[in-house]
Protein backbone atom coordinates (compact mmCIF):
# COMPACT_ATOMS: atom_id res chain seq x y z
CA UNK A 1 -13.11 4.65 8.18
CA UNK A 2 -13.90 1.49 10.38
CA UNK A 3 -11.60 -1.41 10.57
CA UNK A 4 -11.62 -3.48 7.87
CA UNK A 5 -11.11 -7.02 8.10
CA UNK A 6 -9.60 -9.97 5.73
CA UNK A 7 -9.60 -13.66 6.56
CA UNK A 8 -6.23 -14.16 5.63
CA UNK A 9 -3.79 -11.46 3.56
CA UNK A 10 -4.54 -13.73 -0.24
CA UNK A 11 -4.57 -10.54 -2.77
CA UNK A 12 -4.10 -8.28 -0.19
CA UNK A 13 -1.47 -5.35 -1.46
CA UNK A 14 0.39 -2.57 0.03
CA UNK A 15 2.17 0.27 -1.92
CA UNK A 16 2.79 4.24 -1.62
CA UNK A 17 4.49 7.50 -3.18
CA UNK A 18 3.98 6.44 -6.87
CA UNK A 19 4.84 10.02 -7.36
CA UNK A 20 2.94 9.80 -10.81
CA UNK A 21 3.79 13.06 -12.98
CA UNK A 22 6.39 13.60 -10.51
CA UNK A 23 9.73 14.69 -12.56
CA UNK A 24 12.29 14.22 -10.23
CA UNK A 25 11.50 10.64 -9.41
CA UNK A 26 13.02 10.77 -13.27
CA UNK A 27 15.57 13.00 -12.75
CA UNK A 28 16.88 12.68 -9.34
CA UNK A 29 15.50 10.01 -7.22
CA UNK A 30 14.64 6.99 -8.75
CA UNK A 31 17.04 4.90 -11.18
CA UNK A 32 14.72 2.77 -12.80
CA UNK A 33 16.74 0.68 -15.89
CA UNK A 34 15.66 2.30 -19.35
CA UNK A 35 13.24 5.02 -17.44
CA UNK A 36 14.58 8.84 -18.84
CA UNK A 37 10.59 10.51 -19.14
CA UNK A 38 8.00 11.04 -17.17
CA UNK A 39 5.80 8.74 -19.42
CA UNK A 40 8.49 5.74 -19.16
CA UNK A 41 8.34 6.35 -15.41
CA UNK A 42 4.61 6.00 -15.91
CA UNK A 43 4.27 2.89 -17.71
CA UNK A 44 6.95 1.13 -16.09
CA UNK A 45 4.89 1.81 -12.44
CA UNK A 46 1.87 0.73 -14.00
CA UNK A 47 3.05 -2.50 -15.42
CA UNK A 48 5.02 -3.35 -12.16
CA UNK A 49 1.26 -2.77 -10.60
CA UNK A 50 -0.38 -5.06 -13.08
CA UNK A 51 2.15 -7.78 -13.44
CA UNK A 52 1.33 -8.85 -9.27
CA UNK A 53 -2.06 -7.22 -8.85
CA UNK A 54 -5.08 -9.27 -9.69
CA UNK A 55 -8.42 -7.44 -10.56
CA UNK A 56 -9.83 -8.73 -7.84
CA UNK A 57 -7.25 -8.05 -5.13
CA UNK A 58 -7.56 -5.38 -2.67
CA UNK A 59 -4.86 -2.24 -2.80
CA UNK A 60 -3.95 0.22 0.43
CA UNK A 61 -2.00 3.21 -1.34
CA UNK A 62 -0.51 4.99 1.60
CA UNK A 63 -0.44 8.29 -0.51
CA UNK A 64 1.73 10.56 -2.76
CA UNK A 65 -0.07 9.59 -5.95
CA UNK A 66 1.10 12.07 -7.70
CA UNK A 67 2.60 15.54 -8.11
CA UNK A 68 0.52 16.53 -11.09
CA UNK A 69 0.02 20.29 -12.48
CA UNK A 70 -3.99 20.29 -12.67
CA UNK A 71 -3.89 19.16 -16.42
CA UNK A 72 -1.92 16.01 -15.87
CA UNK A 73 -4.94 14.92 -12.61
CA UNK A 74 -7.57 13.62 -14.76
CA UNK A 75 -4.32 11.61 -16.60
CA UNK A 76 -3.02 10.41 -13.07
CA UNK A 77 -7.37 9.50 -12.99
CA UNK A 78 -6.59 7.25 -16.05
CA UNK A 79 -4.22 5.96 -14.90
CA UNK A 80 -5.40 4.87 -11.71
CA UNK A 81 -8.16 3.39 -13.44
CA UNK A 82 -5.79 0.91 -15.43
CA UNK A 83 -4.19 -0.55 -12.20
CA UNK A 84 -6.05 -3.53 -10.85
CA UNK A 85 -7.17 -3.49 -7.94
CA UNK A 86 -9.58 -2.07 -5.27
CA UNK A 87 -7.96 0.72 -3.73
CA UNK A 88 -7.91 2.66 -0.59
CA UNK A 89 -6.40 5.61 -0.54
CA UNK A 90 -4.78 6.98 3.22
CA UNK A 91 -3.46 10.20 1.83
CA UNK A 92 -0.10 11.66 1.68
CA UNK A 93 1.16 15.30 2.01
CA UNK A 94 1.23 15.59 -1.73
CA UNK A 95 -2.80 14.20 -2.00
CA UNK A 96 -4.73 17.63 -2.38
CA UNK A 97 -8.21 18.09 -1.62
CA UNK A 98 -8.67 19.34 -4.63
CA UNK A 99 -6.70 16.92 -6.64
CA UNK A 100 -8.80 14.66 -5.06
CA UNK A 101 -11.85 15.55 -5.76
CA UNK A 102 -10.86 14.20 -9.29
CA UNK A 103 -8.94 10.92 -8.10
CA UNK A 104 -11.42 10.36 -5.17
CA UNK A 105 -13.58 8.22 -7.86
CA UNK A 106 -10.66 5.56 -8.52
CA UNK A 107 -10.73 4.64 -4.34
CA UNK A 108 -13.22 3.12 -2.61
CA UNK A 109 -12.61 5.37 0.42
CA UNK A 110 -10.31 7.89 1.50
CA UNK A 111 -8.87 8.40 4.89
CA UNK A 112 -5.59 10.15 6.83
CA UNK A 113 -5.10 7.00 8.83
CA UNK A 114 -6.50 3.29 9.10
CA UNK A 115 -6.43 0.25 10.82
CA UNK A 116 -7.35 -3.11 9.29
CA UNK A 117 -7.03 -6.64 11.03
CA UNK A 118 -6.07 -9.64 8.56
CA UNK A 119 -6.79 -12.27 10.24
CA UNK A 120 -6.08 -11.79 14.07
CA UNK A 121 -3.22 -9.25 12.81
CA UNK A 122 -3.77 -5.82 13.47
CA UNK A 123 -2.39 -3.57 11.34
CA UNK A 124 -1.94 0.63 11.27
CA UNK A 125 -1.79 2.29 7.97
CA UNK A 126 -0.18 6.03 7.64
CA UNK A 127 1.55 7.69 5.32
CA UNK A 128 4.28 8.81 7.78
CA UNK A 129 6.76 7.05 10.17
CA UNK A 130 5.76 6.95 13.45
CA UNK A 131 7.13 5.60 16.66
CA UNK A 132 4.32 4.43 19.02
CA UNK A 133 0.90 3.36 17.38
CA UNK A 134 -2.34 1.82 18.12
CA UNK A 135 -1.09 -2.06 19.89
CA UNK A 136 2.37 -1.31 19.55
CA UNK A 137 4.08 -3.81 21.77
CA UNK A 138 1.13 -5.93 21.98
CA UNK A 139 1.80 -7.22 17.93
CA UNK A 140 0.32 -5.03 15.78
CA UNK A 141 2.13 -4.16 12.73
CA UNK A 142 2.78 -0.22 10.90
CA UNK A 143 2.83 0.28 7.46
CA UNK A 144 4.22 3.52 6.17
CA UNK A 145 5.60 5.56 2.96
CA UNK A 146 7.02 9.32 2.82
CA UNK A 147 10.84 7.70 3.69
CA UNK A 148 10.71 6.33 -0.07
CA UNK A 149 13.65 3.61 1.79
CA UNK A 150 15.50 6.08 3.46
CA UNK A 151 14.59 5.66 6.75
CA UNK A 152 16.94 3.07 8.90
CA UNK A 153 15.05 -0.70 9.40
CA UNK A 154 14.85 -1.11 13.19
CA UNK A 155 14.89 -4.78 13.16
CA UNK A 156 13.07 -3.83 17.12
CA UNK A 157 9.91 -2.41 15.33
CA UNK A 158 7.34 -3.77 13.57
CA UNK A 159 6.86 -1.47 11.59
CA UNK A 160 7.81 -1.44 7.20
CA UNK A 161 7.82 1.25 4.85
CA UNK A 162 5.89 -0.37 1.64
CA UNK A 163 6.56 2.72 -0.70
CA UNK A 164 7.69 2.12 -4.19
CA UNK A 165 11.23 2.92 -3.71
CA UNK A 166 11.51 0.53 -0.91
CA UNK A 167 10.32 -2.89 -3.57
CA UNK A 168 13.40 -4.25 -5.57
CA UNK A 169 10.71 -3.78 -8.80
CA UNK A 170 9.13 -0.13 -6.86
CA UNK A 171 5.75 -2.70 -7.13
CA UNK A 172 3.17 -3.15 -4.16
CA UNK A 173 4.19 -5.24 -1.58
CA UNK A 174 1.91 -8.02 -0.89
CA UNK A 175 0.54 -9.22 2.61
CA UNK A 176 2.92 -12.61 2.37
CA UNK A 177 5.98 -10.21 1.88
CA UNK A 178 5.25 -7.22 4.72
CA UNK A 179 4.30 -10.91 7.22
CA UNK A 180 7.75 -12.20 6.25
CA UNK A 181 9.51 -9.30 7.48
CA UNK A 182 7.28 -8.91 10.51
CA UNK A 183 5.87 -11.82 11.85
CA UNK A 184 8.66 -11.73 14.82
CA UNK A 185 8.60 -8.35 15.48
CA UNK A 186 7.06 -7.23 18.79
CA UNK A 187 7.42 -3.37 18.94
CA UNK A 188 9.76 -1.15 20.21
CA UNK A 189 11.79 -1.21 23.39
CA UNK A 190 10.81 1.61 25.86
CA UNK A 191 7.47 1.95 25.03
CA UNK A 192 5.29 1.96 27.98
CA UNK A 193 2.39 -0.06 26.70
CA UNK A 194 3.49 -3.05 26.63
């Protein structure tokens, strides 16, 4: 995948481990007011999706779509074709290859990593955490899941973990929101390329 560029960040979304299908988001994980099933869980992700997603915005999920027995992949592909949206997918550890030979048709492209700039901001899209990244210290921003809002905020990094768990609604963050928290964070001390 090449860099992708926006003007500015209007309908520009961020969001990852929906964990569709995924029972112990139900069970365990996730306390989600009036969720107990699988298919609540469902509906309520998809409606927090819809309800700030425009069809015409543009969606990075930064993986775990799903953890779906085979049967339940072309409903996660249903699914993902009632969000709005055009979405890239940067895959997670739970993102088969074979799973995604199914989903594959509701991104525009697939990748393990990316790098877009909005504007002059350059940012770094992975699933996972990582320390040092492409213009770390010189302004450029990571965006993450796996942590699902686990992982400590080091108010020295810019770097945000836009996973479901970590949105007071477990929506998509939008460019405006990930910019607030960011916008005055310059990387991380210690790191030599500054």
């Amino acid at each position: 995948m090449g860099t992708f560029k926006y003007p500015n960040g209007d309908g520009l979304w961020f969001t990852s481990d929906t964990h569709f299908f995924h029972r112990m988001m139900v069970e365990k994980f996730r306390n989600i007011p009036g969720v107990t099933t699988l298919d609540e869980h469902n509906e309520y992700l998809i409606r927090a999706w819809n309800s700030r997603v425009a069809p015409g915005d543009t969606v990075y999920h930064l993986g775990d779509i799903c953890i779906a027995r085979s049967g339940e992949v072309p409903q996660t592909l249903n699914i993902l074709q009632h969000l709005n949206g055009k979405k890239f997918l940067v895959k997670g550890n739970h993102d088969h290859s074979k799973d995604l030979k199914i989903l594959g048709a509701a991104f525009e492209d697939i990748s393990n990593y990316a790098e877009i700039k909005v504007g002059d901001q350059h940012v770094i899209l992975m699933h996972y955490p990582i320390l040092s990244w492409h213009g770390v210290g010189r302004g450029s921003w990571h965006l993450h899941g796996h942590s699902h809002g686990n992982l400590p905020d080091d108010k020295s990094m810019a770097r945000m973990d836009v996973g479901v768990d970590n949105h007071p609604d477990y929506a998509p963050f939008s460019y405006a929101e990930v910019e607030r928290k960011l916008k005055n964070r310059t990387g991380r001390p210690g790191d030599h390329h500054y």
